[in-house]
C-alpha atoms as a PDB file:
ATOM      1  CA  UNK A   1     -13.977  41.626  51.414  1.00  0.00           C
ATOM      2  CA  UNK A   2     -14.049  42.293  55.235  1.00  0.00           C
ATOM      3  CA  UNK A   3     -14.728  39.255  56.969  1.00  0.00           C
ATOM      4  CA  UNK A   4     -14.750  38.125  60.434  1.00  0.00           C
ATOM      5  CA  UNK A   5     -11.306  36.889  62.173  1.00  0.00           C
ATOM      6  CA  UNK A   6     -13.576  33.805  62.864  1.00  0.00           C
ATOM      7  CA  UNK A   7     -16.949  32.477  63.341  1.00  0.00           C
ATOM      8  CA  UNK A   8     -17.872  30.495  66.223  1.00  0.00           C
ATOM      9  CA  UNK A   9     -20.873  28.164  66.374  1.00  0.00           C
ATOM     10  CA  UNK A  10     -22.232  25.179  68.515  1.00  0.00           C
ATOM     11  CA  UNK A  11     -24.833  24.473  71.139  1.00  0.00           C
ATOM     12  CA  UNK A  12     -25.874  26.221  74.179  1.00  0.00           C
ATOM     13  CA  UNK A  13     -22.983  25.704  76.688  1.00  0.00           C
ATOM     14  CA  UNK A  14     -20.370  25.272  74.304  1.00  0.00           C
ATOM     15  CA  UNK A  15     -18.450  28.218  75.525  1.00  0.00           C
ATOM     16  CA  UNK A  16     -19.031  30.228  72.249  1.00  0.00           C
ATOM     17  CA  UNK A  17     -19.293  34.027  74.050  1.00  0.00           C
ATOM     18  CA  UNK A  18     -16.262  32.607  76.673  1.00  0.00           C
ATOM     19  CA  UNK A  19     -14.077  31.274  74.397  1.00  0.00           C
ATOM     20  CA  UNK A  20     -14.535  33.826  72.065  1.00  0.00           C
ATOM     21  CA  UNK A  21     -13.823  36.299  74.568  1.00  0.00           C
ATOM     22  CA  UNK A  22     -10.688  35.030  75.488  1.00  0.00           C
ATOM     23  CA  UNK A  23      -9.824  34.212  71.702  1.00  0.00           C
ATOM     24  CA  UNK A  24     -10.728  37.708  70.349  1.00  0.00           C
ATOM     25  CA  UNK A  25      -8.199  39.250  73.570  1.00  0.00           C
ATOM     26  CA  UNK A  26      -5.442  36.551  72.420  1.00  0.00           C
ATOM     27  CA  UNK A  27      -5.719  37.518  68.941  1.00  0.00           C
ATOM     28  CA  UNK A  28      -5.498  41.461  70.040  1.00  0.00           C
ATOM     29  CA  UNK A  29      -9.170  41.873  67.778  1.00  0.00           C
ATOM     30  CA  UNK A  30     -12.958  42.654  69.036  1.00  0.00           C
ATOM     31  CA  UNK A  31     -15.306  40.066  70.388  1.00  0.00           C
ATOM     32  CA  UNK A  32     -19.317  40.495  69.127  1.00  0.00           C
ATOM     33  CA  UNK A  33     -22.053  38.244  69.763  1.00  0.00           C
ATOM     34  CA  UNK A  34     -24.854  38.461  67.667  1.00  0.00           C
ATOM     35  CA  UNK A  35     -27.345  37.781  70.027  1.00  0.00           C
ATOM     36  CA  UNK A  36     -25.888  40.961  72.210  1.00  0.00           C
ATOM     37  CA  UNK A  37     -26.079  42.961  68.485  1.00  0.00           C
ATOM     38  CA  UNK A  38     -29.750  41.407  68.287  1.00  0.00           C
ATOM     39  CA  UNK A  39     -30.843  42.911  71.463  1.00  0.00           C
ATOM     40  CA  UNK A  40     -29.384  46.378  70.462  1.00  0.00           C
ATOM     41  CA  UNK A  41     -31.181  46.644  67.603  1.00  0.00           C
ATOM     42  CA  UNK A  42     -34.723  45.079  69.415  1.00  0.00           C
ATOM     43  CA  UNK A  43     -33.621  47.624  72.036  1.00  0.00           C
ATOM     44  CA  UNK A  44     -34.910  44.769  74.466  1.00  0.00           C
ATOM     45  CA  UNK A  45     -33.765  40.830  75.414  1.00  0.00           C
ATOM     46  CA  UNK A  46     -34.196  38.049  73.789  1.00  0.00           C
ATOM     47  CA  UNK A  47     -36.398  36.895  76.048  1.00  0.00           C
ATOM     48  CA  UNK A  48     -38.687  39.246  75.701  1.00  0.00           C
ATOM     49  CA  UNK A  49     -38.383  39.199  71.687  1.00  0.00           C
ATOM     50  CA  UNK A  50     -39.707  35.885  72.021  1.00  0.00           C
ATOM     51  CA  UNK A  51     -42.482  36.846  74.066  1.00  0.00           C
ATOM     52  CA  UNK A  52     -43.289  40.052  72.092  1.00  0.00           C
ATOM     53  CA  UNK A  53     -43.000  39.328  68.943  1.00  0.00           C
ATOM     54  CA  UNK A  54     -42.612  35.232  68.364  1.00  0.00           C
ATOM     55  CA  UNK A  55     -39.696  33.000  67.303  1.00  0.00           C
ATOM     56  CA  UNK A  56     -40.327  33.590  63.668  1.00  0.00           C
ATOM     57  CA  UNK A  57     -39.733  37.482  64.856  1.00  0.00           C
ATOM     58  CA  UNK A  58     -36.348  36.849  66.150  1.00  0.00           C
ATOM     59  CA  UNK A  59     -35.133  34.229  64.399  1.00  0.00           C
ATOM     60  CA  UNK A  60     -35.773  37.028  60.532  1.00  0.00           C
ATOM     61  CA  UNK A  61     -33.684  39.594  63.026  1.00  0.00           C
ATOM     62  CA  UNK A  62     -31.312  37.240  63.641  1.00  0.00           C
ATOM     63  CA  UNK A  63     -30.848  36.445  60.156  1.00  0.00           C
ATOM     64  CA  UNK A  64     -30.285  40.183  59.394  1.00  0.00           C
ATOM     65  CA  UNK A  65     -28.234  40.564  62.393  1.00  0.00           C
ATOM     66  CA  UNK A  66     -26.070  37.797  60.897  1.00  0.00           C
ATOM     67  CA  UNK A  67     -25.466  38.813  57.104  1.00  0.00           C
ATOM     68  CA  UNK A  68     -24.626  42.205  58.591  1.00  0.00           C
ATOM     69  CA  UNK A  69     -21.604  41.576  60.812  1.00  0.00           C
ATOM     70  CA  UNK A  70     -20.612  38.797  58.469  1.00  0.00           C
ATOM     71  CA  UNK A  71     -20.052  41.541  55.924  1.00  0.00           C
ATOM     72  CA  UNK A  72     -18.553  43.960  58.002  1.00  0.00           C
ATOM     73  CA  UNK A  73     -17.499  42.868  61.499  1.00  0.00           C
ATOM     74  CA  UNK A  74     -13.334  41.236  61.410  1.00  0.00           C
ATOM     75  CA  UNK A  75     -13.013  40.275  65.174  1.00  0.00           C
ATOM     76  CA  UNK A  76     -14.489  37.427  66.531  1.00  0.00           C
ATOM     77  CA  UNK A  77     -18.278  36.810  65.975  1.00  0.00           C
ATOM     78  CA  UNK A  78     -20.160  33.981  67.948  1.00  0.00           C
ATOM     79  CA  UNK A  79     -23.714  33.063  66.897  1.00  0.00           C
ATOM     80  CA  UNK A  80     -26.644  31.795  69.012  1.00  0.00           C
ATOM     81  CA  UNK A  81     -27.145  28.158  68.759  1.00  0.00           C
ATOM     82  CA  UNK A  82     -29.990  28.323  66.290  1.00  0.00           C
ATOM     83  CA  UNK A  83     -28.523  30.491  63.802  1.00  0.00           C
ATOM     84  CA  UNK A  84     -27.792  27.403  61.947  1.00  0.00           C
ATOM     85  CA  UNK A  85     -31.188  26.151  61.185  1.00  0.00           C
ATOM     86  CA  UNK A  86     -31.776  28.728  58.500  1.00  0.00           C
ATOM     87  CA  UNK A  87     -30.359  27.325  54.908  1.00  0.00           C
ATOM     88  CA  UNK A  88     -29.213  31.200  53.596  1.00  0.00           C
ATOM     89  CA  UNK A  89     -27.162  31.754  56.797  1.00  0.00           C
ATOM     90  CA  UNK A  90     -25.467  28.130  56.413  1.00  0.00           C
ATOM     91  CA  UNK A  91     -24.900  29.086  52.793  1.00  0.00           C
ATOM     92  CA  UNK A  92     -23.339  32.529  54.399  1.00  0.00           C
ATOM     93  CA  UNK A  93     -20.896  30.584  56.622  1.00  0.00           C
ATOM     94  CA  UNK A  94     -19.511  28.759  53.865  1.00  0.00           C
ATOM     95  CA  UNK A  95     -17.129  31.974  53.278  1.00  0.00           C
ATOM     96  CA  UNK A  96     -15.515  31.928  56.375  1.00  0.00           C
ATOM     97  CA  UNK A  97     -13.582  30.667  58.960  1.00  0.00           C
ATOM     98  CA  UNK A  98     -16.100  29.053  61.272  1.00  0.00           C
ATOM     99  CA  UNK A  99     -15.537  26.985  64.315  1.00  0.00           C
ATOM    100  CA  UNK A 100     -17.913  24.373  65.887  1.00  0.00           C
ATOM    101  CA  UNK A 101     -16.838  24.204  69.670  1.00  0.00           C
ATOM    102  CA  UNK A 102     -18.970  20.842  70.575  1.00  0.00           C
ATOM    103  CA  UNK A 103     -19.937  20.088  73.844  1.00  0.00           C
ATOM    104  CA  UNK A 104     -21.686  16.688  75.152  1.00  0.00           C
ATOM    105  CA  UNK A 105     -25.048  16.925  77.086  1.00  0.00           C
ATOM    106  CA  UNK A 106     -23.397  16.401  80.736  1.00  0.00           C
ATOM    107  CA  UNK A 107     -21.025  19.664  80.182  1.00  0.00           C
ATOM    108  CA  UNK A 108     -23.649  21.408  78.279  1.00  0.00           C
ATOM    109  CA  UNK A 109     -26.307  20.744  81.222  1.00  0.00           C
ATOM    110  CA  UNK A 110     -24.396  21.730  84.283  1.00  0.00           C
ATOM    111  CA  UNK A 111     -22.994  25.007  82.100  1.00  0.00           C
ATOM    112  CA  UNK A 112     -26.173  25.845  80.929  1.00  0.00           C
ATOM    113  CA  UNK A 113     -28.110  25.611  84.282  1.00  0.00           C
ATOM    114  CA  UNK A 114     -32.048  25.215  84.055  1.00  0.00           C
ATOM    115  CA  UNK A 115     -31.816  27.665  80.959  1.00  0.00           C
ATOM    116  CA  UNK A 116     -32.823  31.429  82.698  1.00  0.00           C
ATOM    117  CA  UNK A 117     -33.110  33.687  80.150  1.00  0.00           C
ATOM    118  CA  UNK A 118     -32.805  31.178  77.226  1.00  0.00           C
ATOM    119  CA  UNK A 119     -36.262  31.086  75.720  1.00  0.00           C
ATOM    120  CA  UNK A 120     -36.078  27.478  74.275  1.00  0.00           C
ATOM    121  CA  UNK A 121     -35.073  25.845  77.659  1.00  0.00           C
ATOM    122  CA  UNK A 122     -37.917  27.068  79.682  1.00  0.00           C
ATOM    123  CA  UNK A 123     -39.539  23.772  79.813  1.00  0.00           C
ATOM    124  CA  UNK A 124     -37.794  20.364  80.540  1.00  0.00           C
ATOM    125  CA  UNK A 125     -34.421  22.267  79.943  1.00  0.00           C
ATOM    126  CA  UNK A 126     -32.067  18.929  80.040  1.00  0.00           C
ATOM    127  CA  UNK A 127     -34.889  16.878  77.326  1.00  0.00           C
ATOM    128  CA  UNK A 128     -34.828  19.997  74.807  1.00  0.00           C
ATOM    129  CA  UNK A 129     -31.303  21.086  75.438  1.00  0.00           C
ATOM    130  CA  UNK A 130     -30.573  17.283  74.290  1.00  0.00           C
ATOM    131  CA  UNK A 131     -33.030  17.416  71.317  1.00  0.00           C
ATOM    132  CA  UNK A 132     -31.788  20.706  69.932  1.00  0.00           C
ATOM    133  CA  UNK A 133     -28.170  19.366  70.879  1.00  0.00           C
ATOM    134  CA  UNK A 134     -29.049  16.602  68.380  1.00  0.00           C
ATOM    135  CA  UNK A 135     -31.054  18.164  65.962  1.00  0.00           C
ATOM    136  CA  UNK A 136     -28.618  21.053  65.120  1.00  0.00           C
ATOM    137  CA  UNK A 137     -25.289  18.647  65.521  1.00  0.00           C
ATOM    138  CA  UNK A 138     -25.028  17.845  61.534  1.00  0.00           C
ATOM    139  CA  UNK A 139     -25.678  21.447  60.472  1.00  0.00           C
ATOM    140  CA  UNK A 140     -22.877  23.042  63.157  1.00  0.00           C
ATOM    141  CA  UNK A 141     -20.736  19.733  61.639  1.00  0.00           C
ATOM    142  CA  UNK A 142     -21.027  21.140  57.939  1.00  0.00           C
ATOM    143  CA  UNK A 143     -20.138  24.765  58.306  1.00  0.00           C
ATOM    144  CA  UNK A 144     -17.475  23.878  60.590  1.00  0.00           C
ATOM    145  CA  UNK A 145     -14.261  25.196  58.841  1.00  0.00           C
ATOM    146  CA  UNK A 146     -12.266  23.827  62.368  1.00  0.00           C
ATOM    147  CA  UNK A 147     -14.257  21.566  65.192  1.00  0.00           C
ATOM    148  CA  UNK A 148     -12.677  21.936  68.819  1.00  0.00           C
ATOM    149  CA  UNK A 149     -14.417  19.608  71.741  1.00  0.00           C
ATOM    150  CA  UNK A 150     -14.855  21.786  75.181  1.00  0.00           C
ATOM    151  CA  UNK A 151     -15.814  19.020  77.428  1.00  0.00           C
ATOM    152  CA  UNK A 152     -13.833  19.266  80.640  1.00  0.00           C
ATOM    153  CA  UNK A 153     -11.621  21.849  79.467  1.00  0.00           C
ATOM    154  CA  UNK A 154     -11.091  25.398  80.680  1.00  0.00           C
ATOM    155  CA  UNK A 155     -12.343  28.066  78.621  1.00  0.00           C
ATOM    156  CA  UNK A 156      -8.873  28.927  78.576  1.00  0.00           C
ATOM    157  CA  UNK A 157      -7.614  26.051  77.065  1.00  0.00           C
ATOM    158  CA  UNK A 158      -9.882  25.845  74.396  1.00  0.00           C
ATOM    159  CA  UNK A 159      -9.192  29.673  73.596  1.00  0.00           C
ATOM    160  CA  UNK A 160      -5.352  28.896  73.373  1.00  0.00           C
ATOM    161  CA  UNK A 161      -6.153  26.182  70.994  1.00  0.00           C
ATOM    162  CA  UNK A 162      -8.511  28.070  68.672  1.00  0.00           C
ATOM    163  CA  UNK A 163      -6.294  30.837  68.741  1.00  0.00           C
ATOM    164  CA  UNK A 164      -2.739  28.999  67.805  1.00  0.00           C
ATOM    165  CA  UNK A 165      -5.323  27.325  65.244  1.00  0.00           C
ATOM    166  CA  UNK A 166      -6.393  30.371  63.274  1.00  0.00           C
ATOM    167  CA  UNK A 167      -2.975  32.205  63.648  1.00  0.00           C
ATOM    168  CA  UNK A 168      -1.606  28.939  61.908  1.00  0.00           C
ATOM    169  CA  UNK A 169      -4.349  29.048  59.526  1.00  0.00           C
ATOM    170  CA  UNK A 170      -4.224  32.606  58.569  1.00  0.00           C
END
């Protein structure tokens, strides 16, 4: 089965494009995100998916996106922050080596910004970045093969760590 060198998961801010940048470069593999695949195959941003089409629109692409480079992709994937909400993708993780990188509200916040071009930020970005933060917490948690915390850390850091973690693991 082809399968991804690793899967990385958690909350806006949480590094998961950085990190896995740096991870996929230490590890000498290719670095996808799926929301970067997603807007290939839209052939326009997320943003505008949203707009266009509705949530329930993206989130059925992203849910296709998913299953496909989960079956085919063996870099490192990173997945938007609500790709964990839907039970069949959760059930999908539970094959692989996923990684929750959590992140606490304060980091999170002043990484994030006031949430340009992320559709479920565009109003009150700190109150809903905390609620989805919260929400979506115990479902990153169970697919979590490895959890790594990214508060006041470099990118770096964390990358190094992740990296000596699935090299030891694999």
């Amino acid at each position: 089965m082809t399968a991804p060198a690793a899967v990385i998961v958690g909350p806006p801010g949480a590094g998961k494009t950085t990190v896995g940048q740096a991870v996929a470069t230490l590890l000498g593999v290719e670095f996808v995100d799926t929301d970067h695949l997603i807007e290939q195959r839209a052939g326009k941003p997320i943003p505008e998916i949203f707009f266009d089409d509705g949530e329930d629109a993206f989130r059925a692409l992203e849910r296709e996106t998913i299953a496909a480079a989960l079956g085919s992709f063996t870099g490192v994937l990173a997945l938007g922050g609500g790709a964990i909400l839907h039970e069949g993708t959760r059930e999908s993780l539970r094959k692989h080596t996923v990684v929750f990188l959590s992140v606490e509200l304060p980091d999170a916040v002043r990484r994030v910004g006031l949430g340009v071009g992320r559709p479920l930020l565009a109003v009150n970005p700190r109150a809903t970045l905390k609620y989805l933060m919260e929400q979506r917490r115990p479902l990153y948690a169970a697919v979590a093969t490895h959890t790594i915390a990214t508060d006041a850390r470099a990118p770096e850091e964390v990358a190094t760590e992740l990296a000596a973690l699935l090299k030891n693991s694999g």
